[in-house]
N, C-alpha and C. Protein backbone atom coordinates (compact mmCIF):
# COMPACT_ATOMS: atom_id res chain seq x y z
N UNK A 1 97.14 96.16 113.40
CA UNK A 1 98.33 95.44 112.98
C UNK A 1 99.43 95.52 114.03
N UNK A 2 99.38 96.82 114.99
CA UNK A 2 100.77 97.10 115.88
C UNK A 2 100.73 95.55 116.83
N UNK A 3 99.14 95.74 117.13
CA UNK A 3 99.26 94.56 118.46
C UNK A 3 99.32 93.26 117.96
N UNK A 4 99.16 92.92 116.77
CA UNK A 4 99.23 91.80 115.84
C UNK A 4 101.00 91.50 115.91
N UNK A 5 101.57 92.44 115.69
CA UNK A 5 103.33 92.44 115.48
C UNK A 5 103.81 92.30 116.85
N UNK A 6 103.40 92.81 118.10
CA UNK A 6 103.83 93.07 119.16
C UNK A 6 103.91 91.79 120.13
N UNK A 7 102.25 90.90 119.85
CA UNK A 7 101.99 89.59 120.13
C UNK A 7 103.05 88.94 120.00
N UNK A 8 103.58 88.89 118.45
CA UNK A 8 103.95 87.99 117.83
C UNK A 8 105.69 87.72 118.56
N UNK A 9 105.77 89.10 118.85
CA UNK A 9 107.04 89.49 119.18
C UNK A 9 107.70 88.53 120.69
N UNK A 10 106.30 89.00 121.68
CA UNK A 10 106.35 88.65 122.95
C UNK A 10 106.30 87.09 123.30
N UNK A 11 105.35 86.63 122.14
CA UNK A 11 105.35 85.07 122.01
C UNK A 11 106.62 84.14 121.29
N UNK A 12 106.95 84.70 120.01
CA UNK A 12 107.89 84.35 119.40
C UNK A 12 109.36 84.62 119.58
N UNK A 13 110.12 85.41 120.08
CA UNK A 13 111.03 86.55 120.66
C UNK A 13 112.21 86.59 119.25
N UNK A 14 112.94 85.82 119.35
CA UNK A 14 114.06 85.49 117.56
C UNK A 14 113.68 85.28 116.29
N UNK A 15 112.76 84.58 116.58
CA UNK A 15 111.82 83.67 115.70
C UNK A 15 110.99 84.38 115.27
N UNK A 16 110.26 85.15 115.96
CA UNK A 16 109.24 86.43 115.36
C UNK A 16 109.82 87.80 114.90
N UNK A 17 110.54 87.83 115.36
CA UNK A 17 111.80 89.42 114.62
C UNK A 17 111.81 88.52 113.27
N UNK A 18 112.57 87.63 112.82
CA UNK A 18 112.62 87.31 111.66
C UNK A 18 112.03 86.97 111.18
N UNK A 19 110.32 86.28 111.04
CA UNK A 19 109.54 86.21 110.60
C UNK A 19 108.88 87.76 110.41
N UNK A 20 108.65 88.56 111.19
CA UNK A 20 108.08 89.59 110.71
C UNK A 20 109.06 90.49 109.59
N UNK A 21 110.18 90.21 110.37
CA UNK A 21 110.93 91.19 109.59
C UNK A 21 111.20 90.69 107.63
N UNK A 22 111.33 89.32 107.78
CA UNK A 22 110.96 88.99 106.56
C UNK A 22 109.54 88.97 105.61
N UNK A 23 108.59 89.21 106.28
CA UNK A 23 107.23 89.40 106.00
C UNK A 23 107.65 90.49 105.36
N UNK A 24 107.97 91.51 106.39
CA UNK A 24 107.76 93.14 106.25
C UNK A 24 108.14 93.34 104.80
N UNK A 25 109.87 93.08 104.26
CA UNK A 25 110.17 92.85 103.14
C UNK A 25 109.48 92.66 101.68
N UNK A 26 108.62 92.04 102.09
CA UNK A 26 107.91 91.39 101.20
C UNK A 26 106.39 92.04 100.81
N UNK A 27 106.30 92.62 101.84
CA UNK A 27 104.99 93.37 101.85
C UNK A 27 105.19 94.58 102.67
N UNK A 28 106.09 96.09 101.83
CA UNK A 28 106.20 96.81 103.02
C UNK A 28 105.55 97.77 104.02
N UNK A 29 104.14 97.55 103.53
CA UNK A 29 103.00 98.27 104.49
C UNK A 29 103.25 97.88 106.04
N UNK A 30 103.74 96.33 105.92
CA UNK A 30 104.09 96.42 107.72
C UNK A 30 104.93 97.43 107.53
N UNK A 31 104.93 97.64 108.89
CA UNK A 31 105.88 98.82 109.43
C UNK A 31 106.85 98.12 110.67
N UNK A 32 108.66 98.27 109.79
CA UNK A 32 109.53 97.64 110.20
C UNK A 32 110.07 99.16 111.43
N UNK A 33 109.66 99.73 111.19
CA UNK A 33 110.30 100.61 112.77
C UNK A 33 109.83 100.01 113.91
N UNK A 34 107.93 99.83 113.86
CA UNK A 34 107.24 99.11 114.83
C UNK A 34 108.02 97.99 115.42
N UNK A 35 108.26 96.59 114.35
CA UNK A 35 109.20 95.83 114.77
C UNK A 35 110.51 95.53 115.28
N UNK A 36 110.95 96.76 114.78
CA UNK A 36 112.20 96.82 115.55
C UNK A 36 112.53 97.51 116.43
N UNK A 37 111.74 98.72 116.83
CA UNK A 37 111.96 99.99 117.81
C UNK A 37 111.33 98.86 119.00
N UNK A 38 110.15 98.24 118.81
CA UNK A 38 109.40 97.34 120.19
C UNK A 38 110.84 96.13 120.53
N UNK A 39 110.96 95.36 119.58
CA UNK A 39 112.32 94.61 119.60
C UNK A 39 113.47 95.67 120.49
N UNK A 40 113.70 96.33 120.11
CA UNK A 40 114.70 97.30 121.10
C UNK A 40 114.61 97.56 122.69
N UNK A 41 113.08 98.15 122.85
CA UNK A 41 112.70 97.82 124.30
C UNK A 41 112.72 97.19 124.77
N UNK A 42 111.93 95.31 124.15
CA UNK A 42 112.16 94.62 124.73
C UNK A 42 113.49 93.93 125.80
N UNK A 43 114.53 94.66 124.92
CA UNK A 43 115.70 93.68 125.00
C UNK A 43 116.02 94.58 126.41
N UNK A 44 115.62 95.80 127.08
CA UNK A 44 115.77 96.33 128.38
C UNK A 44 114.94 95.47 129.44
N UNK A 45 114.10 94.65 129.21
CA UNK A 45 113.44 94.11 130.50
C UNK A 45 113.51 92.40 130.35
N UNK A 46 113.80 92.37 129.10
CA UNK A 46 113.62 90.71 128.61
C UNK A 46 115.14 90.13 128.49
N UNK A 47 114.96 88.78 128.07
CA UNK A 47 116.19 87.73 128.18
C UNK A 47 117.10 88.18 127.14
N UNK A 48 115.77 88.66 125.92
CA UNK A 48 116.46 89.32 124.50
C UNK A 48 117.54 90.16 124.34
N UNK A 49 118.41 89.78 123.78
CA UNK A 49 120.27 90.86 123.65
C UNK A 49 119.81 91.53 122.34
N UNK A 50 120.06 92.99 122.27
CA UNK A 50 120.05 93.43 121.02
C UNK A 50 120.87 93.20 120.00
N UNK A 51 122.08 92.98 119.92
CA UNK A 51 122.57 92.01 119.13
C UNK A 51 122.33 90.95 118.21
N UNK A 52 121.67 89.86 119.22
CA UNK A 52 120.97 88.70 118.53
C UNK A 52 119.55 89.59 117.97
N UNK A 53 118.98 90.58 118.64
CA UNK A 53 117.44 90.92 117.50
C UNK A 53 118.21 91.19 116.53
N UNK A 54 119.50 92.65 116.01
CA UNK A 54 119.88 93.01 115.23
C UNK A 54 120.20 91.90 113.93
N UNK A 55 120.79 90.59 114.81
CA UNK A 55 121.09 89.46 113.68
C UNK A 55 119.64 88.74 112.74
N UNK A 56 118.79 88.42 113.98
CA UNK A 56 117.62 87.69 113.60
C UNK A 56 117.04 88.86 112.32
N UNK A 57 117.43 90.10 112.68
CA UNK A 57 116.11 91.09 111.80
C UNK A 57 117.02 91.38 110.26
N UNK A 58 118.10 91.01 110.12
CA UNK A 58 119.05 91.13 109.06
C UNK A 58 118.98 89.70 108.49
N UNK A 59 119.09 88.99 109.13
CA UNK A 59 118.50 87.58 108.71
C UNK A 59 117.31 87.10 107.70
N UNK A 60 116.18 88.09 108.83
CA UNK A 60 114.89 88.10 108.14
C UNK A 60 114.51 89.05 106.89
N UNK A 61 115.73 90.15 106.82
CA UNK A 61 115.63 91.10 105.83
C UNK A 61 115.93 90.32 103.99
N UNK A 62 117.53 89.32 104.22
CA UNK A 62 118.01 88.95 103.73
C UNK A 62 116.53 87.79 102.94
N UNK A 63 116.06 87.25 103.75
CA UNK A 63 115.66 86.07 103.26
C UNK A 63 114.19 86.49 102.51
N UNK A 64 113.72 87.52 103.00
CA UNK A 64 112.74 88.68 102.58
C UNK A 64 113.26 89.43 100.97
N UNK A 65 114.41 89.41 101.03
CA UNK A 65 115.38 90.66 100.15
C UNK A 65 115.63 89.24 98.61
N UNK A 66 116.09 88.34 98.82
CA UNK A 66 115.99 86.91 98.27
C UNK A 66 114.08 86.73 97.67
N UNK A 67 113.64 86.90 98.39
CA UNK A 67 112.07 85.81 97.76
C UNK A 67 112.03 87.29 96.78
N UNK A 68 112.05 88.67 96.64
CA UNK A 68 111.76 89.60 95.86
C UNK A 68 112.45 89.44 94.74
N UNK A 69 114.18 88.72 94.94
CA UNK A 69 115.23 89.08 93.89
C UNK A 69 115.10 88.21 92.91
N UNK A 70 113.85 87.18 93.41
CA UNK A 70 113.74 85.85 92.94
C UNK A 70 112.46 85.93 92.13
N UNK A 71 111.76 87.45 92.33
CA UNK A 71 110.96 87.58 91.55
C UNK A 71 111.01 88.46 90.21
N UNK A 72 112.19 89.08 91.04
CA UNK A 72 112.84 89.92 89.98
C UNK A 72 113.75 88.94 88.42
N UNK A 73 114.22 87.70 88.87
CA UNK A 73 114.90 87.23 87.97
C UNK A 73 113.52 86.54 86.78
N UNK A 74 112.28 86.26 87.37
CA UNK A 74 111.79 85.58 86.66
C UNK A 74 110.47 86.93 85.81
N UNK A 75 110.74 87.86 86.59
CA UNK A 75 110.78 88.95 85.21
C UNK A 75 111.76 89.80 84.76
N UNK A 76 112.54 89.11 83.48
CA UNK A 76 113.42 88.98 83.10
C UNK A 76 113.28 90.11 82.03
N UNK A 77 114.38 90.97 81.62
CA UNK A 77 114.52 91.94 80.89
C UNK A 77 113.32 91.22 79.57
N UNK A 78 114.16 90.34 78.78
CA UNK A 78 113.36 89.75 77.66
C UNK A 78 111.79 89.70 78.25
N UNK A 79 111.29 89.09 78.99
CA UNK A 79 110.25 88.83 78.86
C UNK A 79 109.08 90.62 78.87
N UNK A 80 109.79 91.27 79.49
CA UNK A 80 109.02 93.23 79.80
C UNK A 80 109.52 93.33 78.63
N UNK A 81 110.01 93.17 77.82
CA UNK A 81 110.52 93.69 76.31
C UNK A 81 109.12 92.91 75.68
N UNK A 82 109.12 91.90 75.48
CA UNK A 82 108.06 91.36 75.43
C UNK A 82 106.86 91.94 75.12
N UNK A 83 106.59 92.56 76.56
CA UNK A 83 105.57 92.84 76.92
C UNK A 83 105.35 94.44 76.05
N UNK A 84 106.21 95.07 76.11
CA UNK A 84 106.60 96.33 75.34
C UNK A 84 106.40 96.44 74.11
N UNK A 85 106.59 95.40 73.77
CA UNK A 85 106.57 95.51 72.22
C UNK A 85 104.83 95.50 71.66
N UNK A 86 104.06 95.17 72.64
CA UNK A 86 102.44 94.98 72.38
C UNK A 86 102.07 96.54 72.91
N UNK A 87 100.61 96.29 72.88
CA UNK A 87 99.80 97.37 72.86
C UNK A 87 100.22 98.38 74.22
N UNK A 88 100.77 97.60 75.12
CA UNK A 88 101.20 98.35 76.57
C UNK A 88 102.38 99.20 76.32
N UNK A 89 103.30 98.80 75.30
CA UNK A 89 104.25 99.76 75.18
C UNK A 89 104.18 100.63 74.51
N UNK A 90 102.85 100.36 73.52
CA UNK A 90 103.03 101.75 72.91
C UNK A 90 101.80 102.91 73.36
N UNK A 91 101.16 102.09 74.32
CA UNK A 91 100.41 102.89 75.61
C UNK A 91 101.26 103.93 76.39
N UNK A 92 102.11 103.29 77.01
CA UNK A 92 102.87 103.88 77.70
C UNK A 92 104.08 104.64 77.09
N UNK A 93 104.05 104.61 75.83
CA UNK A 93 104.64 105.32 75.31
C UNK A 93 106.76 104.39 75.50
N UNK A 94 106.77 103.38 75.78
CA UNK A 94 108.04 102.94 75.85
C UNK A 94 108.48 102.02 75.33
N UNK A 95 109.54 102.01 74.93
CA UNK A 95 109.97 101.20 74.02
C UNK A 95 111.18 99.85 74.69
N UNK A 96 111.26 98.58 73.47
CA UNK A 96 112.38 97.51 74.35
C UNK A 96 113.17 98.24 74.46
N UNK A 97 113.96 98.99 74.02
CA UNK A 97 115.45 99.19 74.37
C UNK A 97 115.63 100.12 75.53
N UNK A 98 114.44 100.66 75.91
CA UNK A 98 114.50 101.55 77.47
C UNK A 98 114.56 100.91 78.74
N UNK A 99 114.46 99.32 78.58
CA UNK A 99 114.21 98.15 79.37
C UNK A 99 115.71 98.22 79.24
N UNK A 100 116.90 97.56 78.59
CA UNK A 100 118.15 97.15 78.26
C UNK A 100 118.74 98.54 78.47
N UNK A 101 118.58 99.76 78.67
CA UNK A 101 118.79 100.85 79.01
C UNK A 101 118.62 101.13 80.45
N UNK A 102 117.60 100.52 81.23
CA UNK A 102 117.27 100.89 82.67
C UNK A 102 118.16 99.35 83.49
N UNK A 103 118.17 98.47 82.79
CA UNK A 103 119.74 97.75 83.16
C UNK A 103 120.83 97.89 83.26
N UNK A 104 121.59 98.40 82.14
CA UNK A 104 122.86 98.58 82.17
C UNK A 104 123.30 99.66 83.01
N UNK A 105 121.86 100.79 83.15
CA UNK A 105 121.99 101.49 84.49
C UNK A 105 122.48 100.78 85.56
N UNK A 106 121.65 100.00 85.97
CA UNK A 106 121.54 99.53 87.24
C UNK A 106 122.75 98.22 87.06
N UNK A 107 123.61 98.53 86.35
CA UNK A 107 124.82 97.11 86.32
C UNK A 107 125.60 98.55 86.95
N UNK A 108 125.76 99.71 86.03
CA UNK A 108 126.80 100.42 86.68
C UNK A 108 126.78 100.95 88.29
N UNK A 109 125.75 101.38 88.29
CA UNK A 109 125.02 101.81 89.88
C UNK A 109 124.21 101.03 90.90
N UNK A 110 124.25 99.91 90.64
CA UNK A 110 123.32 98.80 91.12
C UNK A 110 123.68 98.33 92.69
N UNK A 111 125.12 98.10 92.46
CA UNK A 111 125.63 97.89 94.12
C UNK A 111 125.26 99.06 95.08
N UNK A 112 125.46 100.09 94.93
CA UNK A 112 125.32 101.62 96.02
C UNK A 112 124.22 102.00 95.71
N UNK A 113 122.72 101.56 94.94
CA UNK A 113 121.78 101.67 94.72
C UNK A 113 120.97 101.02 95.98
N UNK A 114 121.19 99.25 95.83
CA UNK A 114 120.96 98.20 96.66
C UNK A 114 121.29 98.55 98.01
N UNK A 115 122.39 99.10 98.39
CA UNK A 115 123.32 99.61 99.82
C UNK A 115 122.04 100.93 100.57
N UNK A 116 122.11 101.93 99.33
CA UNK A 116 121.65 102.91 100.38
C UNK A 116 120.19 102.53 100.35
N UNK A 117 119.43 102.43 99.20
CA UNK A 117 117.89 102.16 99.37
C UNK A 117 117.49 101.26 100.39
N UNK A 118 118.17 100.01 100.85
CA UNK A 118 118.00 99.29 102.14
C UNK A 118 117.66 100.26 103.38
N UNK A 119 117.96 101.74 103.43
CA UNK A 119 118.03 102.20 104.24
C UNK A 119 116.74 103.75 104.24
N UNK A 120 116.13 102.94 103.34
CA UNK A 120 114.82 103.93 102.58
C UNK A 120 113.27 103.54 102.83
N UNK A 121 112.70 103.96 103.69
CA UNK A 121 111.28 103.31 103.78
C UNK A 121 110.51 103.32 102.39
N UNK A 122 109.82 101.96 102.05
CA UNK A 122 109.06 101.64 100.81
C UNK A 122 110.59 101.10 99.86
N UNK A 123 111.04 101.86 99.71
CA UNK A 123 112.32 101.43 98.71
C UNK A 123 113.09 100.36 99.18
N UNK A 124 113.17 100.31 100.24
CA UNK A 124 113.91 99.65 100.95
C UNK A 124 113.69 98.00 100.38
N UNK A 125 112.67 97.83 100.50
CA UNK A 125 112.10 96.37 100.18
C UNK A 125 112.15 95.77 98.37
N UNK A 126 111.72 97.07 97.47
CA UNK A 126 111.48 96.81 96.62
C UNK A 126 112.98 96.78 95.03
N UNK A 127 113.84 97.44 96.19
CA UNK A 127 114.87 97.93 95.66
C UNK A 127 115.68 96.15 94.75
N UNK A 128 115.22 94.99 95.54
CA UNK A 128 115.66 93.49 95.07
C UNK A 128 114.84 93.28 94.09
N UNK A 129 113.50 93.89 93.35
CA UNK A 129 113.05 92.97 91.86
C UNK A 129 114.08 93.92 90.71
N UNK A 130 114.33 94.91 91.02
CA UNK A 130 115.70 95.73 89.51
C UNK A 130 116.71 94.80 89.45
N UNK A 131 116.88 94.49 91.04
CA UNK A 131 118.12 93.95 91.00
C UNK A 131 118.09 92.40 90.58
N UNK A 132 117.80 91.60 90.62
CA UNK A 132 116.96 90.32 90.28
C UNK A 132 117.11 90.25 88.58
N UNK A 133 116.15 91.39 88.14
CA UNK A 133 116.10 91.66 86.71
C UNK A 133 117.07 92.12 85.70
N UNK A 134 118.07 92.53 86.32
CA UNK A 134 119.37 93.54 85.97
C UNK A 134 120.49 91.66 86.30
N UNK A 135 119.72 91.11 86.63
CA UNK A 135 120.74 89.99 87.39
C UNK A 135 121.89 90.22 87.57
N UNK A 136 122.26 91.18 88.99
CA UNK A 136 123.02 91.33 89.47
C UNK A 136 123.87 90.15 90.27
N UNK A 137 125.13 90.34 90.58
CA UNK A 137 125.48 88.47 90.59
C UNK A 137 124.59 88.85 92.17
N UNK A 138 124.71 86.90 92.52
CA UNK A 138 124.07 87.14 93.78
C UNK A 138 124.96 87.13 94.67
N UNK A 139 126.39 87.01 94.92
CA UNK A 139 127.33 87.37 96.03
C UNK A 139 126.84 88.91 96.49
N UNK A 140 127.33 90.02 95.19
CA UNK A 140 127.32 91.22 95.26
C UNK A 140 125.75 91.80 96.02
N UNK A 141 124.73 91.00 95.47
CA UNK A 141 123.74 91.49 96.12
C UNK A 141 123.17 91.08 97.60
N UNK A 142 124.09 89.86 97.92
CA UNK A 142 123.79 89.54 99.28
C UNK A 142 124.80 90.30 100.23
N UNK A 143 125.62 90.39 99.92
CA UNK A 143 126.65 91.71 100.70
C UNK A 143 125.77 93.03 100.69
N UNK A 144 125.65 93.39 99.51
CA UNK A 144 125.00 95.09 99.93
C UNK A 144 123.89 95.05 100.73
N UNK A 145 123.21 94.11 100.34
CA UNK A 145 121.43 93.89 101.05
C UNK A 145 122.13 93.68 102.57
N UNK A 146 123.19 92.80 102.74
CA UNK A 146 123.50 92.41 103.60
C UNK A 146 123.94 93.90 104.88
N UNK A 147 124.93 94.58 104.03
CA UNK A 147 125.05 95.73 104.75
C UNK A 147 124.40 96.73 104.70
N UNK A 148 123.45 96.91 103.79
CA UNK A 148 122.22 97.85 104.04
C UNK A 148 121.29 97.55 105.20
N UNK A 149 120.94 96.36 105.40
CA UNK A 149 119.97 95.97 106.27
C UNK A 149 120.89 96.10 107.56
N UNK A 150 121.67 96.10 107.87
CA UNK A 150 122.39 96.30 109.04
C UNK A 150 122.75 97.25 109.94
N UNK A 151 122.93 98.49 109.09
CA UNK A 151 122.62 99.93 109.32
C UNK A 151 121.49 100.05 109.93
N UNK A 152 120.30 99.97 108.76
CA UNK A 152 119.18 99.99 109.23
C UNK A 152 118.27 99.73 110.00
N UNK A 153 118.96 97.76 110.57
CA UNK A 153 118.44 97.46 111.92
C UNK A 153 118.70 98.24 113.16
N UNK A 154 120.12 98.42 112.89
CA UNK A 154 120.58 98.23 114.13
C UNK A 154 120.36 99.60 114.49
N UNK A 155 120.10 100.75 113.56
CA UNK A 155 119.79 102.13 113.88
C UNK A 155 118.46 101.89 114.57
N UNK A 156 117.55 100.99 113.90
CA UNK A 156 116.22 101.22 115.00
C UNK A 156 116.10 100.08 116.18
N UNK A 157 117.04 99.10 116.20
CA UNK A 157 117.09 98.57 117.42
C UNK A 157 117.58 99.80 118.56
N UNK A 158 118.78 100.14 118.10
CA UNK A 158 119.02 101.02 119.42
C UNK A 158 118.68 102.56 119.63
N UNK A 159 117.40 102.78 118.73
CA UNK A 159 116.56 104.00 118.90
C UNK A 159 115.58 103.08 119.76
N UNK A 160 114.69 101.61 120.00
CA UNK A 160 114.15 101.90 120.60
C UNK A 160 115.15 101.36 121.91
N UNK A 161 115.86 100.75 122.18
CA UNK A 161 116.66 100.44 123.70
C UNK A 161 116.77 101.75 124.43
N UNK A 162 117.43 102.48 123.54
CA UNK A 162 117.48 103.97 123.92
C UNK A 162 116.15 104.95 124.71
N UNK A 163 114.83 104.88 123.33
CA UNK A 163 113.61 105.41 124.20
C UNK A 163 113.10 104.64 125.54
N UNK A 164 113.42 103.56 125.14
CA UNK A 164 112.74 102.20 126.27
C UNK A 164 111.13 102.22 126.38
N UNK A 165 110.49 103.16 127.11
CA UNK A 165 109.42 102.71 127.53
C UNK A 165 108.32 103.67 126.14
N UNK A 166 109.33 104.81 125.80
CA UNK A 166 108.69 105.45 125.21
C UNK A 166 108.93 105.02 123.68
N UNK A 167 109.07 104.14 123.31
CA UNK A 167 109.43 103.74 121.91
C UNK A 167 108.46 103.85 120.51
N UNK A 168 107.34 104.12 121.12
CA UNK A 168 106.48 104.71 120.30
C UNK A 168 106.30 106.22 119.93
N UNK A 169 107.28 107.04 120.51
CA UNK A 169 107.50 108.18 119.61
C UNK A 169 108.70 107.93 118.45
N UNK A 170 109.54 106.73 118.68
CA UNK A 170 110.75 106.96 117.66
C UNK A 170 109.27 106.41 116.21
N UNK A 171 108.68 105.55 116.43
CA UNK A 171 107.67 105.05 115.67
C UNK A 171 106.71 106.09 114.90
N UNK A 172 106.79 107.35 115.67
CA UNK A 172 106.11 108.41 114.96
C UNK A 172 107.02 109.07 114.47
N UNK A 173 107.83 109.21 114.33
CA UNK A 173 109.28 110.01 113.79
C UNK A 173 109.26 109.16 112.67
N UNK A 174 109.58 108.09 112.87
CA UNK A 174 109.75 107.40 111.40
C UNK A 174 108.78 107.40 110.61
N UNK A 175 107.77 107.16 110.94
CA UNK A 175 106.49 107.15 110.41
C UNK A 175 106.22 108.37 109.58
N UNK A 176 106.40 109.50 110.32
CA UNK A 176 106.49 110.97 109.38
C UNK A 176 107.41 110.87 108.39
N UNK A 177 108.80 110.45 108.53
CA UNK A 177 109.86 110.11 107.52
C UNK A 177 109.75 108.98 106.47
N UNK A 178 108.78 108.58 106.61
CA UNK A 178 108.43 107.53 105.63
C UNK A 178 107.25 108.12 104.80
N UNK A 179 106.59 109.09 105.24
CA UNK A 179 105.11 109.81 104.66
C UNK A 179 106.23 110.99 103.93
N UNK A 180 107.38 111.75 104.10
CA UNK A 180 107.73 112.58 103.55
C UNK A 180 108.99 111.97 102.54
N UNK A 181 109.18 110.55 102.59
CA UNK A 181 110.30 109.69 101.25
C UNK A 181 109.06 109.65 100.39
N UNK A 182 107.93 108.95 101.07
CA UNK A 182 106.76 108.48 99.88
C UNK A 182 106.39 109.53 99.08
N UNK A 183 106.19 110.93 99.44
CA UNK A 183 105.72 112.18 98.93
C UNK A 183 106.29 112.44 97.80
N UNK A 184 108.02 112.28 97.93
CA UNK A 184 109.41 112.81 97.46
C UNK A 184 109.24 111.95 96.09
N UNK A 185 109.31 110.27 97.03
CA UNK A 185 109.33 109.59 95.36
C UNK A 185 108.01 109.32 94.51
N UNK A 186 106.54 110.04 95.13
CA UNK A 186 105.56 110.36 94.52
C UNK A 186 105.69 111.23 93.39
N UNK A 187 106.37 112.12 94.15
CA UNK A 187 106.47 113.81 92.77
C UNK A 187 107.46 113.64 92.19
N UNK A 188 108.85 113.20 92.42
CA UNK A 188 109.71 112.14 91.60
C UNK A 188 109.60 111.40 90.46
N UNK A 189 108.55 110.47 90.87
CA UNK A 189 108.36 109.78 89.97
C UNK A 189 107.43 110.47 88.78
N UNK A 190 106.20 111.28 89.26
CA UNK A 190 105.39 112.26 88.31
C UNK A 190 106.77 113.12 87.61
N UNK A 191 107.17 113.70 88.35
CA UNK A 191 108.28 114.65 86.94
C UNK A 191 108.89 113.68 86.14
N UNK A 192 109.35 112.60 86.61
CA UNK A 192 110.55 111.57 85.90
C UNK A 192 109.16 111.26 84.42
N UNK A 193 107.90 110.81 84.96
CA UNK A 193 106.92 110.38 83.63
C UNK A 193 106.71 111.32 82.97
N UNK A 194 106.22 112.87 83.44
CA UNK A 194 105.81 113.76 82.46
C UNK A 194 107.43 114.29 81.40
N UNK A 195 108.66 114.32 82.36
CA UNK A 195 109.64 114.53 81.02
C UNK A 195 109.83 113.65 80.22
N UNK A 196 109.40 112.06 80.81
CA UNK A 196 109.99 111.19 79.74
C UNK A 196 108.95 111.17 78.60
N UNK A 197 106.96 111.34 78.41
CA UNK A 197 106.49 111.75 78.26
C UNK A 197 106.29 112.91 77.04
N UNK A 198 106.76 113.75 77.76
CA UNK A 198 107.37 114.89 76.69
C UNK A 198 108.75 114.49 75.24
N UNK A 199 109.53 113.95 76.26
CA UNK A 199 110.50 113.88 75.20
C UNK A 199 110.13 112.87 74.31
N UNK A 200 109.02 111.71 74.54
CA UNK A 200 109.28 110.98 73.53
C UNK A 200 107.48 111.68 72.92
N UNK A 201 107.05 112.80 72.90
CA UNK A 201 106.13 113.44 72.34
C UNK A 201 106.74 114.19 71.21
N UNK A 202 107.90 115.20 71.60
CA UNK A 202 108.47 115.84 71.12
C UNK A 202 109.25 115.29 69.41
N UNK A 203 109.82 114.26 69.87
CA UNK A 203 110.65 112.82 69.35
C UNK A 203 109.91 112.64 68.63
N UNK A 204 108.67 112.73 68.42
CA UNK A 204 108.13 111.59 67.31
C UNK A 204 107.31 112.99 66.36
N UNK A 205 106.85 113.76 66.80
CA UNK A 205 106.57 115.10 66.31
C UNK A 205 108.23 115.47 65.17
C-alpha cells in the first residue's frame, strides 16, 4: 500500500494529498502519517510548498470528515432505537433511551470531542458518524473538524520536511502510537462493556 500512496503522490502532487487524504478518512487503515510525512519531504526537493500540502490534506480531511457525517445523519438516533427495541437490544443488553442518552452526551461535549479526536489515530476518522447522528449543526462541525485536521496535518507535514530523507522513521513513531491508542481504546472499550454489562445485570436482578 506505501508504494501505492507514494506513486500516487509523485504523479498526482495536490490532487493526490487530497484524494488520499480523503480516502484515508473514510477508510482509516490507510495510514495518513505515510501520506503526509512523504508529502513533507517531498516539498524539500519538489515544486510542492508545504503550506499548499497542509491545505490540500485539510481539504481532503474535511470532505472525507463530510461523506462519514453524512452517514452518520442517515443513522439517525430513531432509526438504532429502532433497532434496539428488537432482538439486538435485548442481546446486547441495551436499551432506546441509552441511544437519546449517548446524544445529549455528545450535544454537551461534542464540539471538543470532534476537535481533539481529529488528532487521534483510528478515532480520528470515525469521530464524524456520533456526530452526524447527535446532528450536530454543520457550521460547528466543519470548524472543529476543520481545526482538528489542521493541527494534525500540519504536525506531520513538518515532521516529515524536518526528517527529509529519513521520513520513514517519523512513520514508525507514529505507527507505534497508533498500535498503543488502538490497545488503550481496545481495553477501554472492554471495561466500558463489562461495567455497563454488570450494571444492567445487577439492575434487573
Amino acid at each position: 500500500m506505501q508504494e501505492w500512496i507514494l506513486e500516487t503522490i509523485n504523479q498526482f502532487g495536490y490532487i493526490g494529498v487530497f484524494l488520499l487524504i480523503a480516502v484515508e478518512n473514510i477508510f482509516p487503515p490507510i495510514p495518513s502519517e505515510v501520506i503526509l510525512t512523504f508529502s513533507g519531504f517531498m516539498t524539500t526537493y519538489s515544486e510542492m510548498h508545504v503550506w499548499a500540502v497542509v491545505i490540500a490534506a485539510t481539504l481532503g480531511s474535511l470532505a472525507g470528515a463530510l461523506i462519514l457525517y453524512g452517514v452518520g445523519r442517515i443513522l439517525s438516533p430513531e432509526r438504532l432505537e429502532q433497532w434496539l427495541d428488537g432482538w439486538i437490544g435485548k442481546l446486547l443488553r441495551f436499551k432506546k433511551g441509552d441511544i437519546s442518552s449517548a446524544c445529549k452526551w455528545f450535544e454537551k461535549h461534542g464540539n471538543g470531542a470532534v476537535f481533539f479526536c481529529r488528532c487521534v489515530p483510528i478515532v480520528r476518522s470515525l469521530i464524524s458518524i456520533p456526530a452526524g447522528m447527535a446532528n450536530m449543526q454543520m457550521g460547528l462541525f466543519l470548524l472543529f473538524t476543520t481545526a482538528g485536521s489542521l493541527v494534525w496535518n500540519t504536525i506531520l507535514v513538518w515532521l516529515g520536511v524536518v526528517a527529509g530523507a529519513s521520513w520513514e522513521l517519523i512513520v514508525g513513531y507514529i505507527g507505534t502510537y497508533s498500535t498503543i491508542t488502538l490497545l488503550v481504546l481496545a481495553a477501554g472499550g472492554l471495561i466500558a462493556a463489562a461495567w455497563y454489562l454488570k450494571k444492567r445485570y445487577f439492575k434487573k436482578q
